[in-house]
C-alpha atoms as a PDB file:
ATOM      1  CA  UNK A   1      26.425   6.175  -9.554  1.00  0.00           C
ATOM      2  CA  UNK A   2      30.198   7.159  -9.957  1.00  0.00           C
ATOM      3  CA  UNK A   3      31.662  10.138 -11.347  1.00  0.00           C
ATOM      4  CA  UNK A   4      32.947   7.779 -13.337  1.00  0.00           C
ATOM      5  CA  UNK A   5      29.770   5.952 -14.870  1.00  0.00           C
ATOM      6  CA  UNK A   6      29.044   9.980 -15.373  1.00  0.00           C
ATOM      7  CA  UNK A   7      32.354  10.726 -17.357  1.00  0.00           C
ATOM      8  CA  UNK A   8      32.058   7.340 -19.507  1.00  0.00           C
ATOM      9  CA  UNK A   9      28.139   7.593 -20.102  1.00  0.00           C
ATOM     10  CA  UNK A  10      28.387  11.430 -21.231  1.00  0.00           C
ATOM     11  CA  UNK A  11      31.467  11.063 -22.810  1.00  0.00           C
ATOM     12  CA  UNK A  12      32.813  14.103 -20.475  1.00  0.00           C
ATOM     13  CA  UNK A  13      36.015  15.633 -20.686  1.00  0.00           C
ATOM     14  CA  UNK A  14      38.119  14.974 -17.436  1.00  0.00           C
ATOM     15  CA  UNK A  15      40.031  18.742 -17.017  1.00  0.00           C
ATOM     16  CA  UNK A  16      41.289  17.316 -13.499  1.00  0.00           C
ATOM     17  CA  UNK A  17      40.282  14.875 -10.754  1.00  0.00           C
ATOM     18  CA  UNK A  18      41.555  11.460 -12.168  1.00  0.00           C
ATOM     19  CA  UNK A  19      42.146  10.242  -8.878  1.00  0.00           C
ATOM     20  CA  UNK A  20      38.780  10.180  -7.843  1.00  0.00           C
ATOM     21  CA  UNK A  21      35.883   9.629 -10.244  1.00  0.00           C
ATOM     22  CA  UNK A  22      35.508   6.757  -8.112  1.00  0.00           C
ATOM     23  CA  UNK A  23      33.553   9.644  -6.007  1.00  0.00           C
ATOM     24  CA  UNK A  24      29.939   8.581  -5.636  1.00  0.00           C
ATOM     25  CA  UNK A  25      27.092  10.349  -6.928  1.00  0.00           C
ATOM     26  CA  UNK A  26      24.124  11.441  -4.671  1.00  0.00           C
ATOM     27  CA  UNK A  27      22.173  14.117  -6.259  1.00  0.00           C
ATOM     28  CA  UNK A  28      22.316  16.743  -8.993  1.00  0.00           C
ATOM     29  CA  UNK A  29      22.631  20.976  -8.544  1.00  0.00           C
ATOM     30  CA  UNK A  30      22.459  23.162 -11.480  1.00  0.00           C
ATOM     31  CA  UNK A  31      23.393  26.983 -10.912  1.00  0.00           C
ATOM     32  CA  UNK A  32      25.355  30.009 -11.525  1.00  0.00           C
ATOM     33  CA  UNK A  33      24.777  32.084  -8.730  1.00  0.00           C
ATOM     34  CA  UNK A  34      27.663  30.553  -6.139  1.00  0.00           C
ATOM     35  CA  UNK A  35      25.835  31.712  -3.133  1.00  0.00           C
ATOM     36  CA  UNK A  36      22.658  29.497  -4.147  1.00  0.00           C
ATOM     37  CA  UNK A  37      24.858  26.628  -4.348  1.00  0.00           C
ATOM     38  CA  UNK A  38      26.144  27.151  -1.131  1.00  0.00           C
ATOM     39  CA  UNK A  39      23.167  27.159   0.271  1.00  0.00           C
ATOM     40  CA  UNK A  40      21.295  24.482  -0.967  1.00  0.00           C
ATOM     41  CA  UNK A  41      23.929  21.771  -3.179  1.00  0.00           C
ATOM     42  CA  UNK A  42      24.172  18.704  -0.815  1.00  0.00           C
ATOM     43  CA  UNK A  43      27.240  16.041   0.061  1.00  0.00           C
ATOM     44  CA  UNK A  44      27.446  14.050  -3.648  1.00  0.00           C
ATOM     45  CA  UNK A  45      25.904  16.413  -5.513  1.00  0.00           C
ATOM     46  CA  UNK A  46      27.373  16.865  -9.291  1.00  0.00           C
ATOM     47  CA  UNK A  47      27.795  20.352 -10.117  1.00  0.00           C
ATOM     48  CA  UNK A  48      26.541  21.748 -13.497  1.00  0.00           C
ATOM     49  CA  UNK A  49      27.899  25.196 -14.004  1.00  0.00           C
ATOM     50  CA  UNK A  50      29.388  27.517 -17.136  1.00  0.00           C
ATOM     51  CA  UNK A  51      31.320  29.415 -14.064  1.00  0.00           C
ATOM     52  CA  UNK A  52      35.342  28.684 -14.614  1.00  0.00           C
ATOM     53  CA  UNK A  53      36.628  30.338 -11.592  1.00  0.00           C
ATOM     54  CA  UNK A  54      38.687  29.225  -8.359  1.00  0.00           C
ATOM     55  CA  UNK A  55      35.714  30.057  -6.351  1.00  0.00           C
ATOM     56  CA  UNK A  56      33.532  27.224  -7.817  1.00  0.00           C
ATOM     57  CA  UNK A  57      36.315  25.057  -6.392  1.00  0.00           C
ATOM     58  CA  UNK A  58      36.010  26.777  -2.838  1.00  0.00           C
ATOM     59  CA  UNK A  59      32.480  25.679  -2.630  1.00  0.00           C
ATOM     60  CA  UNK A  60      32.684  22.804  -4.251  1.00  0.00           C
ATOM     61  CA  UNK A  61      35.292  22.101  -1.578  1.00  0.00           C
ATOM     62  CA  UNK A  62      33.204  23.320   1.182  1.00  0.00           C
ATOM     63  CA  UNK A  63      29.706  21.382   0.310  1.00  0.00           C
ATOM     64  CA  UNK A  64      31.877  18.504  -0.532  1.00  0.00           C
ATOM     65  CA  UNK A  65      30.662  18.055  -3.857  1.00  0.00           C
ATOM     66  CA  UNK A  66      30.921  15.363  -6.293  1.00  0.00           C
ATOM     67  CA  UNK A  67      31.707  17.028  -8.833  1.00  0.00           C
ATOM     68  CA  UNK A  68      32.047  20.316 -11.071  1.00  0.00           C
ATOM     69  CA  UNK A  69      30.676  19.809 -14.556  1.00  0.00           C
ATOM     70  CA  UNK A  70      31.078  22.786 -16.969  1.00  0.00           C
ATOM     71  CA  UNK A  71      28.917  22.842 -19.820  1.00  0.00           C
ATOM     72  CA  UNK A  72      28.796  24.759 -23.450  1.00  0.00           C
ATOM     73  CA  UNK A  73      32.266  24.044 -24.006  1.00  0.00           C
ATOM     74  CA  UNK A  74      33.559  26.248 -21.121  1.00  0.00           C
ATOM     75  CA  UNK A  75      36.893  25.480 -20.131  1.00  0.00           C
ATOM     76  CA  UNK A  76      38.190  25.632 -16.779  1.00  0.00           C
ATOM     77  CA  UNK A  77      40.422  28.942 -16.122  1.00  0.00           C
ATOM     78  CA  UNK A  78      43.915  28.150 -14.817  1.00  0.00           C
ATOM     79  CA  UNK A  79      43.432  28.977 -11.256  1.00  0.00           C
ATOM     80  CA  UNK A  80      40.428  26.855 -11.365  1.00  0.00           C
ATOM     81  CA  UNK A  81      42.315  24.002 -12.743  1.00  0.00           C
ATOM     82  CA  UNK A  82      44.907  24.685  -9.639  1.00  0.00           C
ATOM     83  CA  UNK A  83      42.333  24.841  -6.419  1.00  0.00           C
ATOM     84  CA  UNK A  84      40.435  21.996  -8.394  1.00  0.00           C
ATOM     85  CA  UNK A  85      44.329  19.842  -7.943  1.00  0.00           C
ATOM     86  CA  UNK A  86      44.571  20.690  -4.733  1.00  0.00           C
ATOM     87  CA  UNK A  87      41.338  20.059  -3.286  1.00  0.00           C
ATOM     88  CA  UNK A  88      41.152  17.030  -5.522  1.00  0.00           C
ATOM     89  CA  UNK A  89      37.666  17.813  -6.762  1.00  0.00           C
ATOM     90  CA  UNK A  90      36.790  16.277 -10.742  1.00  0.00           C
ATOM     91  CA  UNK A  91      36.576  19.215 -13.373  1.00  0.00           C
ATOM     92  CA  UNK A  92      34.494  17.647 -16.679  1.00  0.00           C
ATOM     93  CA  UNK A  93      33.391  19.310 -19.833  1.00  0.00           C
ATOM     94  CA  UNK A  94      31.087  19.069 -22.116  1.00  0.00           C
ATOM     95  CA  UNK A  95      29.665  21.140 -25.108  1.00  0.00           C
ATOM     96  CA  UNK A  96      26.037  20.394 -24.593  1.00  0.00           C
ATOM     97  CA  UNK A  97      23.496  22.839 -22.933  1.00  0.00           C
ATOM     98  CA  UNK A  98      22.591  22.930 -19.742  1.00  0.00           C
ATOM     99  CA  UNK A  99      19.362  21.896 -19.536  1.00  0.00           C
ATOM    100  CA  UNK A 100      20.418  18.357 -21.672  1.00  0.00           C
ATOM    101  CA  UNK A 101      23.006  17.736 -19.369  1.00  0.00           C
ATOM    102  CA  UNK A 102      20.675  18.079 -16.281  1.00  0.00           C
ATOM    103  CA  UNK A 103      17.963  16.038 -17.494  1.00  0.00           C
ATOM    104  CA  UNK A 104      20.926  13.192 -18.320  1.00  0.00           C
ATOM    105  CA  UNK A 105      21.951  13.256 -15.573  1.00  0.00           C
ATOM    106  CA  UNK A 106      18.618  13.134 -13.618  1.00  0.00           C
ATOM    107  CA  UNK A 107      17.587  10.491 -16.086  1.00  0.00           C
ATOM    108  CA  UNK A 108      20.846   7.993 -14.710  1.00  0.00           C
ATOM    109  CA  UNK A 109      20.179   8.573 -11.159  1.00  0.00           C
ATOM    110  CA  UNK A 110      16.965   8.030 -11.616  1.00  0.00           C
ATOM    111  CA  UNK A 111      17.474   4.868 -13.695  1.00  0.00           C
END
């Protein structure tokens, strides 16, 4: 699955990352806590996260992620937004909870 099969099937907000929600999808990580993510998120992995900071992007970045989807309308802050640009990593959006948008998204891999 693409990021963007992801975008148009959840009717996601794109904040950034046009360019490539051709990115495939391998595998879902849902957390908060950065350092948990860093240790266990794999290559392809979509994201789900309410944390708006830069340093989502770093480790999104660094485990070469999907992905970053924010959920309960979060908004990405402006430095986000910025890293996210330059690292070329998709921001989405949505205003659904977290645990719907993790079992959606376990439901279309697992399709």
């Amino acid at each position: 699955m693409t990021v963007r099969t992801l975008v148009e099937n959840m009717n996601l907000t794109v904040f950034c990352g046009e360019n490539n929600l051709d990115n495939e999808i391998h595998g879902g990580y849902v957390s908060d806590l950065l350092s948990d993510v860093m240790g266990f998120a794999q290559e392809g992995n979509v994201w789900v996260t309410l944390q708006t900071h830069k340093n989502v992007i770093a480790i999104a970045s660094l485990k070469e992620l999907a992905c970053v989807v924010l959920v309960k309308g979060n908004k990405p802050d402006d430095d986000m937004l910025e890293q996210a640009k330059e690292e070329e990593i998709p921001v989405l959006g949505t205003n659904e909870q977290t645990f719907e948008v993790a079992g959606k998204i376990y439901q279309m891999l697992n399709a």
